[in-house]
ModelCIF file with pLDDT and N, C-alpha, C, O atoms, coordinates in Angstrom:
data_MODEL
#
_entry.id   MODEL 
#
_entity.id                         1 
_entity.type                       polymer 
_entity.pdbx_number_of_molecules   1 
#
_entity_poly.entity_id                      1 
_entity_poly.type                           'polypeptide(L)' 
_entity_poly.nstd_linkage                   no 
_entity_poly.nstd_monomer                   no 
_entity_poly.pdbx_seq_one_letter_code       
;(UNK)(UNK)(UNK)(UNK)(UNK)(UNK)(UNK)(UNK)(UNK)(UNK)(UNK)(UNK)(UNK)(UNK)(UNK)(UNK)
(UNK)(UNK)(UNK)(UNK)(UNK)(UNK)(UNK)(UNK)(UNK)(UNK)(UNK)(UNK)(UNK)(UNK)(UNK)(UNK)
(UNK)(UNK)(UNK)(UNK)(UNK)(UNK)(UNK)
;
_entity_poly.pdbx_seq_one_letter_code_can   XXXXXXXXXXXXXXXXXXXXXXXXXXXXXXXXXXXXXXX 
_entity_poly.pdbx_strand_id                 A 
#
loop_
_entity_poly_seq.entity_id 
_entity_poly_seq.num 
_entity_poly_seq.mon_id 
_entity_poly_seq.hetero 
1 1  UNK n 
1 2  UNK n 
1 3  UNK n 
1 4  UNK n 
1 5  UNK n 
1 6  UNK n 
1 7  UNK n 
1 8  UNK n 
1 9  UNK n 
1 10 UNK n 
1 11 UNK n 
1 12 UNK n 
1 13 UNK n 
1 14 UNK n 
1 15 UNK n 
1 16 UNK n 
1 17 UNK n 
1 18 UNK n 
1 19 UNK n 
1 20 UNK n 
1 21 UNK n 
1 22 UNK n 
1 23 UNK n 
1 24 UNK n 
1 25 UNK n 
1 26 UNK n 
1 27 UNK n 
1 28 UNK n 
1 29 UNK n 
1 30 UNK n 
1 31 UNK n 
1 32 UNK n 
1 33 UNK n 
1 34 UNK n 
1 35 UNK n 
1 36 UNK n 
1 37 UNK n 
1 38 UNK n 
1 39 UNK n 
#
_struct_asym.id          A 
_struct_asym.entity_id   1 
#
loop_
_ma_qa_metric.id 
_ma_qa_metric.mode 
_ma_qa_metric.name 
_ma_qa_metric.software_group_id 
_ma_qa_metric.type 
1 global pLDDT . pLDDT 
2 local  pLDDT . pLDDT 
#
_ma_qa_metric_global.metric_id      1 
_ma_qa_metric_global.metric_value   92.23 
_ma_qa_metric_global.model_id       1 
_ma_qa_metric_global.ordinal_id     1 
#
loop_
_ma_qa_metric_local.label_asym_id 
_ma_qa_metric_local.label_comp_id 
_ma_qa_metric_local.label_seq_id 
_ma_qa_metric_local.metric_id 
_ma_qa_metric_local.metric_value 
_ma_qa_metric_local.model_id 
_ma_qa_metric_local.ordinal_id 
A UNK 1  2 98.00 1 1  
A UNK 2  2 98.00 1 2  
A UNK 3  2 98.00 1 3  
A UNK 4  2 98.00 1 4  
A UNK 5  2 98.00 1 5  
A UNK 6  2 98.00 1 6  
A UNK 7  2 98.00 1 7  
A UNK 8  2 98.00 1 8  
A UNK 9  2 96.00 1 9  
A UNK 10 2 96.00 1 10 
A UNK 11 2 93.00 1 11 
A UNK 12 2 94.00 1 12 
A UNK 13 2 89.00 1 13 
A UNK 14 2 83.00 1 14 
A UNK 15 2 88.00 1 15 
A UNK 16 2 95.00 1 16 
A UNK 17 2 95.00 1 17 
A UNK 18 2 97.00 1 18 
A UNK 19 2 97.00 1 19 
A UNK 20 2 98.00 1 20 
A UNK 21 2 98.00 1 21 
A UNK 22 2 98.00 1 22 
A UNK 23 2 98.00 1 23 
A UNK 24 2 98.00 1 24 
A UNK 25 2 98.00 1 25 
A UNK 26 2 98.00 1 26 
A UNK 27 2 98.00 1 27 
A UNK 28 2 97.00 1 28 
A UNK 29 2 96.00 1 29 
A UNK 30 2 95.00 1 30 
A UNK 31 2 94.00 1 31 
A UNK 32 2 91.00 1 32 
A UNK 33 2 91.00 1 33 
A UNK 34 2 87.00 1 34 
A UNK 35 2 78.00 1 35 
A UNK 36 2 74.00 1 36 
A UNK 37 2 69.00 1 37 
A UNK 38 2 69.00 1 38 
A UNK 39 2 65.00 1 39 
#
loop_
_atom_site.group_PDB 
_atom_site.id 
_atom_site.type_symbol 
_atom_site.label_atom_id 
_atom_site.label_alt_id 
_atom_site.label_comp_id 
_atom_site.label_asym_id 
_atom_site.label_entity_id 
_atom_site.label_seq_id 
_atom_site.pdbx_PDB_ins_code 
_atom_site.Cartn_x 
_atom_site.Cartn_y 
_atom_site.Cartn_z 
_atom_site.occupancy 
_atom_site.B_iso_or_equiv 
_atom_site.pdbx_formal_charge 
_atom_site.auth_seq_id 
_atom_site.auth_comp_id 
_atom_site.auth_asym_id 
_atom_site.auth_atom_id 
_atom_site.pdbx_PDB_model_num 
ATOM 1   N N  . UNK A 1 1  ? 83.090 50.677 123.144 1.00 98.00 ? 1  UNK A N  1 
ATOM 2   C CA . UNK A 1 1  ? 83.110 49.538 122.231 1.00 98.00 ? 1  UNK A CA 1 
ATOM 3   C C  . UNK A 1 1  ? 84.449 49.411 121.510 1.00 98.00 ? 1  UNK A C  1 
ATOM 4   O O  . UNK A 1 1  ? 85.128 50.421 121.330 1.00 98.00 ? 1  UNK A O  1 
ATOM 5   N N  . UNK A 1 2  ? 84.905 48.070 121.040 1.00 98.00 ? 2  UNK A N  1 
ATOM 6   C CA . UNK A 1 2  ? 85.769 48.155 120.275 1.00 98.00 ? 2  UNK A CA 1 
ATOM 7   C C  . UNK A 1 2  ? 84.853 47.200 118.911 1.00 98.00 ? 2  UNK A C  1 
ATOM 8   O O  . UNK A 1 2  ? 84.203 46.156 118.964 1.00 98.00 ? 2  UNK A O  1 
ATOM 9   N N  . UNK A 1 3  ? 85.168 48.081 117.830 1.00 98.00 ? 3  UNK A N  1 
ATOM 10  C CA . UNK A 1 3  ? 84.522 48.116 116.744 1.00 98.00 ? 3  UNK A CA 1 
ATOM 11  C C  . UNK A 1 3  ? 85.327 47.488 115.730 1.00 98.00 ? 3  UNK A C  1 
ATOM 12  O O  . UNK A 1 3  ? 86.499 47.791 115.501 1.00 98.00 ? 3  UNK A O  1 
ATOM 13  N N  . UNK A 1 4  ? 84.529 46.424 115.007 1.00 98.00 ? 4  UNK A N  1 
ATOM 14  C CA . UNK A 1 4  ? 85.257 46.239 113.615 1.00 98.00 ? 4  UNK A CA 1 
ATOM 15  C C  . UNK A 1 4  ? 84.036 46.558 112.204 1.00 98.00 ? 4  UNK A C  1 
ATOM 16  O O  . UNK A 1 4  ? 83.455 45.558 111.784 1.00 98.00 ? 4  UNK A O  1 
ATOM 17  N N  . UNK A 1 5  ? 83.869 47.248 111.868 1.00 98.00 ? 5  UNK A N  1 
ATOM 18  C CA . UNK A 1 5  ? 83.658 47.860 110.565 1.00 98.00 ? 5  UNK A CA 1 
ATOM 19  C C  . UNK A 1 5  ? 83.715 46.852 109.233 1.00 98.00 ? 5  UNK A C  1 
ATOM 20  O O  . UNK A 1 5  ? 84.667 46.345 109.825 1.00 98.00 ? 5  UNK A O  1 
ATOM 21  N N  . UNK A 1 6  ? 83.650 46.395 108.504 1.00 98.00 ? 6  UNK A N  1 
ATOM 22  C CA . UNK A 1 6  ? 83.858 46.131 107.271 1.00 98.00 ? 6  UNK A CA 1 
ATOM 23  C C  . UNK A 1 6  ? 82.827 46.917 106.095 1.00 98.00 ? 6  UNK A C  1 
ATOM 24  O O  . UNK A 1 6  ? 81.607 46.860 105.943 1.00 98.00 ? 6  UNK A O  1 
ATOM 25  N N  . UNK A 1 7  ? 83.824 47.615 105.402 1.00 98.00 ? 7  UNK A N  1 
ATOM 26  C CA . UNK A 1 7  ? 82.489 48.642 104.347 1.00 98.00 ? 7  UNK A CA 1 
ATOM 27  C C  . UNK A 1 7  ? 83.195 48.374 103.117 1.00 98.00 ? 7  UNK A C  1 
ATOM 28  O O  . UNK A 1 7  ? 84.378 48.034 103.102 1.00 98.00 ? 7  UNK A O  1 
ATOM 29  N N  . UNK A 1 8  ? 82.326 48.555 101.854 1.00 98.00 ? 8  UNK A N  1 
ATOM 30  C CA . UNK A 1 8  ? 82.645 48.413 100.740 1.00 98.00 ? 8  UNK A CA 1 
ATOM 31  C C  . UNK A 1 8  ? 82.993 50.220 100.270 1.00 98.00 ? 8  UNK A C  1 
ATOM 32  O O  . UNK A 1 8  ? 82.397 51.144 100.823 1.00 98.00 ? 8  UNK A O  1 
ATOM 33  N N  . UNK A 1 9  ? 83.821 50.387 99.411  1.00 96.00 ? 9  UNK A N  1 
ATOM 34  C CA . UNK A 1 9  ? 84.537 51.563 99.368  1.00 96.00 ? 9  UNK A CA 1 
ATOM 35  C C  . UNK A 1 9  ? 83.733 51.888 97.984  1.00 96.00 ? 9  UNK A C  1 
ATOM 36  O O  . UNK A 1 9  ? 83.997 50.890 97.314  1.00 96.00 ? 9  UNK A O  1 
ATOM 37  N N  . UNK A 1 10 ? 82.842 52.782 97.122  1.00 96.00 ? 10 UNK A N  1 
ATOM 38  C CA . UNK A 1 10 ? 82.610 52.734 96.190  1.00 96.00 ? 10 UNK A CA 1 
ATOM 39  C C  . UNK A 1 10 ? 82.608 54.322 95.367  1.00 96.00 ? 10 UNK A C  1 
ATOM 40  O O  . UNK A 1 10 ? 81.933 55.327 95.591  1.00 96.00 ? 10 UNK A O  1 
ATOM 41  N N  . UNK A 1 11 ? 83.581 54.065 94.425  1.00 93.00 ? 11 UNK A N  1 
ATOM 42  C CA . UNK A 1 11 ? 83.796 55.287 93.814  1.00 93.00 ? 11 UNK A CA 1 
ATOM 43  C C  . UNK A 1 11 ? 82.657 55.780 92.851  1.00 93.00 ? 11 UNK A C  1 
ATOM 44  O O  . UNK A 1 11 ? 82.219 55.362 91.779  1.00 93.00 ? 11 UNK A O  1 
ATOM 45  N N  . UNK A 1 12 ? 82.251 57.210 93.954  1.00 94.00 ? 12 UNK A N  1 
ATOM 46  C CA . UNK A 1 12 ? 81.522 58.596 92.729  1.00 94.00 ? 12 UNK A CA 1 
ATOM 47  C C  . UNK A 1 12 ? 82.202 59.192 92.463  1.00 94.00 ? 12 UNK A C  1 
ATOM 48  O O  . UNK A 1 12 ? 81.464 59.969 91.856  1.00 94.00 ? 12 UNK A O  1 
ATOM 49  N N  . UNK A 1 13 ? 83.437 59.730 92.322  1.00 89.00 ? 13 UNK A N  1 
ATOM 50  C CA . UNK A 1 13 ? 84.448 60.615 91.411  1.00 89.00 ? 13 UNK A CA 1 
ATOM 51  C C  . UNK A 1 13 ? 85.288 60.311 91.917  1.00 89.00 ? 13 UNK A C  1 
ATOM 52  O O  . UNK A 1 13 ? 85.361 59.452 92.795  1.00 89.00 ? 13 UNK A O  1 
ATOM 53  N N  . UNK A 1 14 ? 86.543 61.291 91.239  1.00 83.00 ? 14 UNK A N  1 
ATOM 54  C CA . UNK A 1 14 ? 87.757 60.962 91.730  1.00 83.00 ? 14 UNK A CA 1 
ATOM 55  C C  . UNK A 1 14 ? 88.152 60.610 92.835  1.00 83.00 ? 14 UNK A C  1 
ATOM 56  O O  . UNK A 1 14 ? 88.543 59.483 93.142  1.00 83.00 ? 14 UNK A O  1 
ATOM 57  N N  . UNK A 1 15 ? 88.076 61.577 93.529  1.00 88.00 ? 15 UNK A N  1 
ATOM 58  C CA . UNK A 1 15 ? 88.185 61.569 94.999  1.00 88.00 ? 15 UNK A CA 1 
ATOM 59  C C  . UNK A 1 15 ? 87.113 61.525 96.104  1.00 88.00 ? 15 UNK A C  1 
ATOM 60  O O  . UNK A 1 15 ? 87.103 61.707 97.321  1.00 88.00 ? 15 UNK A O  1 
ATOM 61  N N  . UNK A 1 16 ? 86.337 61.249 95.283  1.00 95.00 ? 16 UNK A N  1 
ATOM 62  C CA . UNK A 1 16 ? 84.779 61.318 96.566  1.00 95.00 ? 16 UNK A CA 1 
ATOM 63  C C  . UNK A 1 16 ? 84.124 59.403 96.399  1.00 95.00 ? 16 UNK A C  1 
ATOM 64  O O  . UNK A 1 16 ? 83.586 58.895 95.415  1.00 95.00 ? 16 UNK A O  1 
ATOM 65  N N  . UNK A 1 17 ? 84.336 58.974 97.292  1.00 95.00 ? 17 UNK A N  1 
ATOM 66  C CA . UNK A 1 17 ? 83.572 57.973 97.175  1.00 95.00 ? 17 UNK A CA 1 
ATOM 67  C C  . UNK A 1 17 ? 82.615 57.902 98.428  1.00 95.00 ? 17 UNK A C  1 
ATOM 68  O O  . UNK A 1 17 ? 82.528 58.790 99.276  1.00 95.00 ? 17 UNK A O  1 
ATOM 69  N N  . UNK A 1 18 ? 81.701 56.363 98.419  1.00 97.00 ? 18 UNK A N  1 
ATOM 70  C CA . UNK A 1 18 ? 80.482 55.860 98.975  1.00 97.00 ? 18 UNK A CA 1 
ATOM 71  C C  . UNK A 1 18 ? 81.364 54.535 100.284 1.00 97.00 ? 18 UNK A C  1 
ATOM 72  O O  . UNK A 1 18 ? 82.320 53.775 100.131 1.00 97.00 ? 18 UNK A O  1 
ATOM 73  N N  . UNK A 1 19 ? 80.783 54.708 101.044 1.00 97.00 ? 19 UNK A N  1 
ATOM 74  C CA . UNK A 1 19 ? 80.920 53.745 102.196 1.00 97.00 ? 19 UNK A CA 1 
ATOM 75  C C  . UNK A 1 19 ? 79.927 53.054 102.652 1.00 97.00 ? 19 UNK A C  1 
ATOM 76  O O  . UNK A 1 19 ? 78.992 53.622 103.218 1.00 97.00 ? 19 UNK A O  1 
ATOM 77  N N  . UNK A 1 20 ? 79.972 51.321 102.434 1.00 98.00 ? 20 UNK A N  1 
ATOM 78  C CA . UNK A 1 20 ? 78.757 50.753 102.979 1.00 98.00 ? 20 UNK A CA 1 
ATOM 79  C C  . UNK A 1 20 ? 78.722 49.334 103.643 1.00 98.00 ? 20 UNK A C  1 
ATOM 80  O O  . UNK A 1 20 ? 79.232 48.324 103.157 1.00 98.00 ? 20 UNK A O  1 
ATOM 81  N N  . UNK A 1 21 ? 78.256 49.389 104.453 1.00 98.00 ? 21 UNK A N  1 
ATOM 82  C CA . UNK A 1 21 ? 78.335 47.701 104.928 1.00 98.00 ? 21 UNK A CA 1 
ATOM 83  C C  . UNK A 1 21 ? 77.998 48.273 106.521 1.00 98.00 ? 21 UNK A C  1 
ATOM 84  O O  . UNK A 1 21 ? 77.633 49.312 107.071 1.00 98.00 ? 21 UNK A O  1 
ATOM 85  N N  . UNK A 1 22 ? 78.565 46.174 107.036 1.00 98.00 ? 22 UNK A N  1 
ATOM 86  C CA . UNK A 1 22 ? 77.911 45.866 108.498 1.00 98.00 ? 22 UNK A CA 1 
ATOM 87  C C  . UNK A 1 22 ? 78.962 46.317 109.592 1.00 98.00 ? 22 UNK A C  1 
ATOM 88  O O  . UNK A 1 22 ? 80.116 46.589 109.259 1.00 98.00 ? 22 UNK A O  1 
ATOM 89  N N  . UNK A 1 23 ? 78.684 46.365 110.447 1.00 98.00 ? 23 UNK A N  1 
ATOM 90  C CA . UNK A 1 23 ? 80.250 46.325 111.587 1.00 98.00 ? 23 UNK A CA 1 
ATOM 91  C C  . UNK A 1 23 ? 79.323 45.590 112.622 1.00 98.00 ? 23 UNK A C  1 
ATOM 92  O O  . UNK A 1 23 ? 78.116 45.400 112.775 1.00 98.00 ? 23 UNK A O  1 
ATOM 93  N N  . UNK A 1 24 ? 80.920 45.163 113.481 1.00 98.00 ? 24 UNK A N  1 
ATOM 94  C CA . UNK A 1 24 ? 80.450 44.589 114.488 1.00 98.00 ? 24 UNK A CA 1 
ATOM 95  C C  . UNK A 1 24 ? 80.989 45.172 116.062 1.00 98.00 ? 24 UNK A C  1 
ATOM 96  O O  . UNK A 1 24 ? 82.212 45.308 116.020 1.00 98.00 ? 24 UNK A O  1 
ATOM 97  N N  . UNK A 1 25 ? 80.577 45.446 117.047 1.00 98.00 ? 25 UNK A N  1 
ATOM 98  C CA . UNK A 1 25 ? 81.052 45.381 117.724 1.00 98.00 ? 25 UNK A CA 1 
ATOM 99  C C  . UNK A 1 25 ? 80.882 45.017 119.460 1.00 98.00 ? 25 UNK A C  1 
ATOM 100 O O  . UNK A 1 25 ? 79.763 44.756 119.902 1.00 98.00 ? 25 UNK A O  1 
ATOM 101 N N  . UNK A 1 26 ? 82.119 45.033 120.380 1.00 98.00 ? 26 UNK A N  1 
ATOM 102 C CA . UNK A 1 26 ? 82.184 44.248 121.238 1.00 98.00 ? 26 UNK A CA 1 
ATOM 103 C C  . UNK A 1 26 ? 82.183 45.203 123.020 1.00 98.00 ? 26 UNK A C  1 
ATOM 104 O O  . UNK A 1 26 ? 83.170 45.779 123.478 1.00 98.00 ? 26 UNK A O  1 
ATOM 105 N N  . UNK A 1 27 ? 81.596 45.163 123.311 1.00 98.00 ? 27 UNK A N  1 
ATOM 106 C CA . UNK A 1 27 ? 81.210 45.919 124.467 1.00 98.00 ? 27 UNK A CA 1 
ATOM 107 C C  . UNK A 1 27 ? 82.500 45.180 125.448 1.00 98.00 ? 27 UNK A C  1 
ATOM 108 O O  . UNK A 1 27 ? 82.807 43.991 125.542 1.00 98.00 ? 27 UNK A O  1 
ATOM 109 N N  . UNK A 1 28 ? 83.169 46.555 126.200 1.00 97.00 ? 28 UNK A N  1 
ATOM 110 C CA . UNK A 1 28 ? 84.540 46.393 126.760 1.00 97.00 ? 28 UNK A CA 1 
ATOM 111 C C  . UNK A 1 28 ? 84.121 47.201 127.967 1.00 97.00 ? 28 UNK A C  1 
ATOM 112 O O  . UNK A 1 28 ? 84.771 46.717 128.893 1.00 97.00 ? 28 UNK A O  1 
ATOM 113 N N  . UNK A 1 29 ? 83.297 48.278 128.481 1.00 96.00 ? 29 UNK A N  1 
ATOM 114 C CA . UNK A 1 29 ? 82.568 48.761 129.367 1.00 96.00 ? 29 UNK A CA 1 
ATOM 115 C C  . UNK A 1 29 ? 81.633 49.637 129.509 1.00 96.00 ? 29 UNK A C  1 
ATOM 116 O O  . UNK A 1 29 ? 81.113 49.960 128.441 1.00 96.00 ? 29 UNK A O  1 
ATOM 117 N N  . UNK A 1 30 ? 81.326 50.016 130.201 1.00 95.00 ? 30 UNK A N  1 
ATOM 118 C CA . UNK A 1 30 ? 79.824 51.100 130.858 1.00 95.00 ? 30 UNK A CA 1 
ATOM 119 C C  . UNK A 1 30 ? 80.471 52.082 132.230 1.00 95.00 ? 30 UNK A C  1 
ATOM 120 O O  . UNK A 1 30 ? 81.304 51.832 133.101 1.00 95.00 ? 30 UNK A O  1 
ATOM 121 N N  . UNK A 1 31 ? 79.802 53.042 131.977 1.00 94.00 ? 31 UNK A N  1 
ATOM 122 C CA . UNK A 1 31 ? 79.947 53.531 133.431 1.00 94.00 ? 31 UNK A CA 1 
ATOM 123 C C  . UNK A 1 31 ? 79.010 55.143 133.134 1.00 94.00 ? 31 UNK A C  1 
ATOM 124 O O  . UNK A 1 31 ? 78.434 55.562 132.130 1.00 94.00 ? 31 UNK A O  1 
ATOM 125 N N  . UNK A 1 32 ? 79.132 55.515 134.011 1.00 91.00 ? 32 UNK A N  1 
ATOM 126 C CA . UNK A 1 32 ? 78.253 57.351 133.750 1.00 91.00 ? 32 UNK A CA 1 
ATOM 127 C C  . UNK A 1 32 ? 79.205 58.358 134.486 1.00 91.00 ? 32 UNK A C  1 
ATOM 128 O O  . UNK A 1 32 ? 79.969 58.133 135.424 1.00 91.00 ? 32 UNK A O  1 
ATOM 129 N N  . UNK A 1 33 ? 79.000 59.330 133.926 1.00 91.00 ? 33 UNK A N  1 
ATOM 130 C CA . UNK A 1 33 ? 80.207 60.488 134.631 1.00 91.00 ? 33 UNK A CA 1 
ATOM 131 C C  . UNK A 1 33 ? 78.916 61.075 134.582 1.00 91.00 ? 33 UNK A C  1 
ATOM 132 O O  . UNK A 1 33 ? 77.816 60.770 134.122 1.00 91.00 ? 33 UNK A O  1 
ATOM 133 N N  . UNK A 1 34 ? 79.699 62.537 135.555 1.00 87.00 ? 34 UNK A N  1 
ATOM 134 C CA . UNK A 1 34 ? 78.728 63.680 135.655 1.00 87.00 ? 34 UNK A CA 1 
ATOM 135 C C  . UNK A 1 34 ? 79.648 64.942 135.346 1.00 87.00 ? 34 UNK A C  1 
ATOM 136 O O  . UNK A 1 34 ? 80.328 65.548 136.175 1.00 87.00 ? 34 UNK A O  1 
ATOM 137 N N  . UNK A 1 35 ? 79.498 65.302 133.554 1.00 78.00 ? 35 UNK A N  1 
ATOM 138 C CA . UNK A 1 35 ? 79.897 66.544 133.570 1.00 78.00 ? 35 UNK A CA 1 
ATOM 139 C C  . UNK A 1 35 ? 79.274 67.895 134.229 1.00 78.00 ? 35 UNK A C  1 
ATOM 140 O O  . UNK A 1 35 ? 78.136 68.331 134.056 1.00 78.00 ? 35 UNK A O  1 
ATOM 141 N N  . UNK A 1 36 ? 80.236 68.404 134.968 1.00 74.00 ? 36 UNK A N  1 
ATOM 142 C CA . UNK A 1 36 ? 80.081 69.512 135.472 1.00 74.00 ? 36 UNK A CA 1 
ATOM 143 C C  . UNK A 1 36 ? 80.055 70.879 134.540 1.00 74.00 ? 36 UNK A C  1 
ATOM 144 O O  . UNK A 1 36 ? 80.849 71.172 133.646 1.00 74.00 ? 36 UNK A O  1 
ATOM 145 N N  . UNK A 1 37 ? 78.697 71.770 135.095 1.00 69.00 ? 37 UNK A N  1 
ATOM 146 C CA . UNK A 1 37 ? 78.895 73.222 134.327 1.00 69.00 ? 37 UNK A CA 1 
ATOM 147 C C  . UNK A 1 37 ? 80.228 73.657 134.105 1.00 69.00 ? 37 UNK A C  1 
ATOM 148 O O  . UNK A 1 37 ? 80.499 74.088 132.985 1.00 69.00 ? 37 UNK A O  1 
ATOM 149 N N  . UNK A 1 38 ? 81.256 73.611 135.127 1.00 69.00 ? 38 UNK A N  1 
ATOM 150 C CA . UNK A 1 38 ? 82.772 74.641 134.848 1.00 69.00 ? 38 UNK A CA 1 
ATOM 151 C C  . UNK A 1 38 ? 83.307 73.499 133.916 1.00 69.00 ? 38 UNK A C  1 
ATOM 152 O O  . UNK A 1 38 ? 84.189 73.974 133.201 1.00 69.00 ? 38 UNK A O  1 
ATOM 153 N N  . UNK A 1 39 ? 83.031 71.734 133.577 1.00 65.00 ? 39 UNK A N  1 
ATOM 154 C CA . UNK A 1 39 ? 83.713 71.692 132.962 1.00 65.00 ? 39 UNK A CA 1 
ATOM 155 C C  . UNK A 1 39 ? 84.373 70.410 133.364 1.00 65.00 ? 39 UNK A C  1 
ATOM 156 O O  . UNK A 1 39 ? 85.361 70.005 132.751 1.00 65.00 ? 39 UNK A O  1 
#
């Protein structure tokens, strides 16, 4: 996806705040892999 986000930033202390809101986003592709045990 490519994502757009919009959040409201809301301060609980100095340095610690709250994040909230909608995003949107836009589907760019699909596919399936197969991770392998080695990796």
């Amino acid at each position: 996806y490519v994502e757009l986000p919009v959040l409201a930033v809301i301060n609980l202390a100095r340095n610690l705040n709250l994040h909230v809101g909608p995003y949107v986003g836009f589907l760019a592709g699909v596919n399936i892999t197969d991770m392998n045990n080695d990796g």
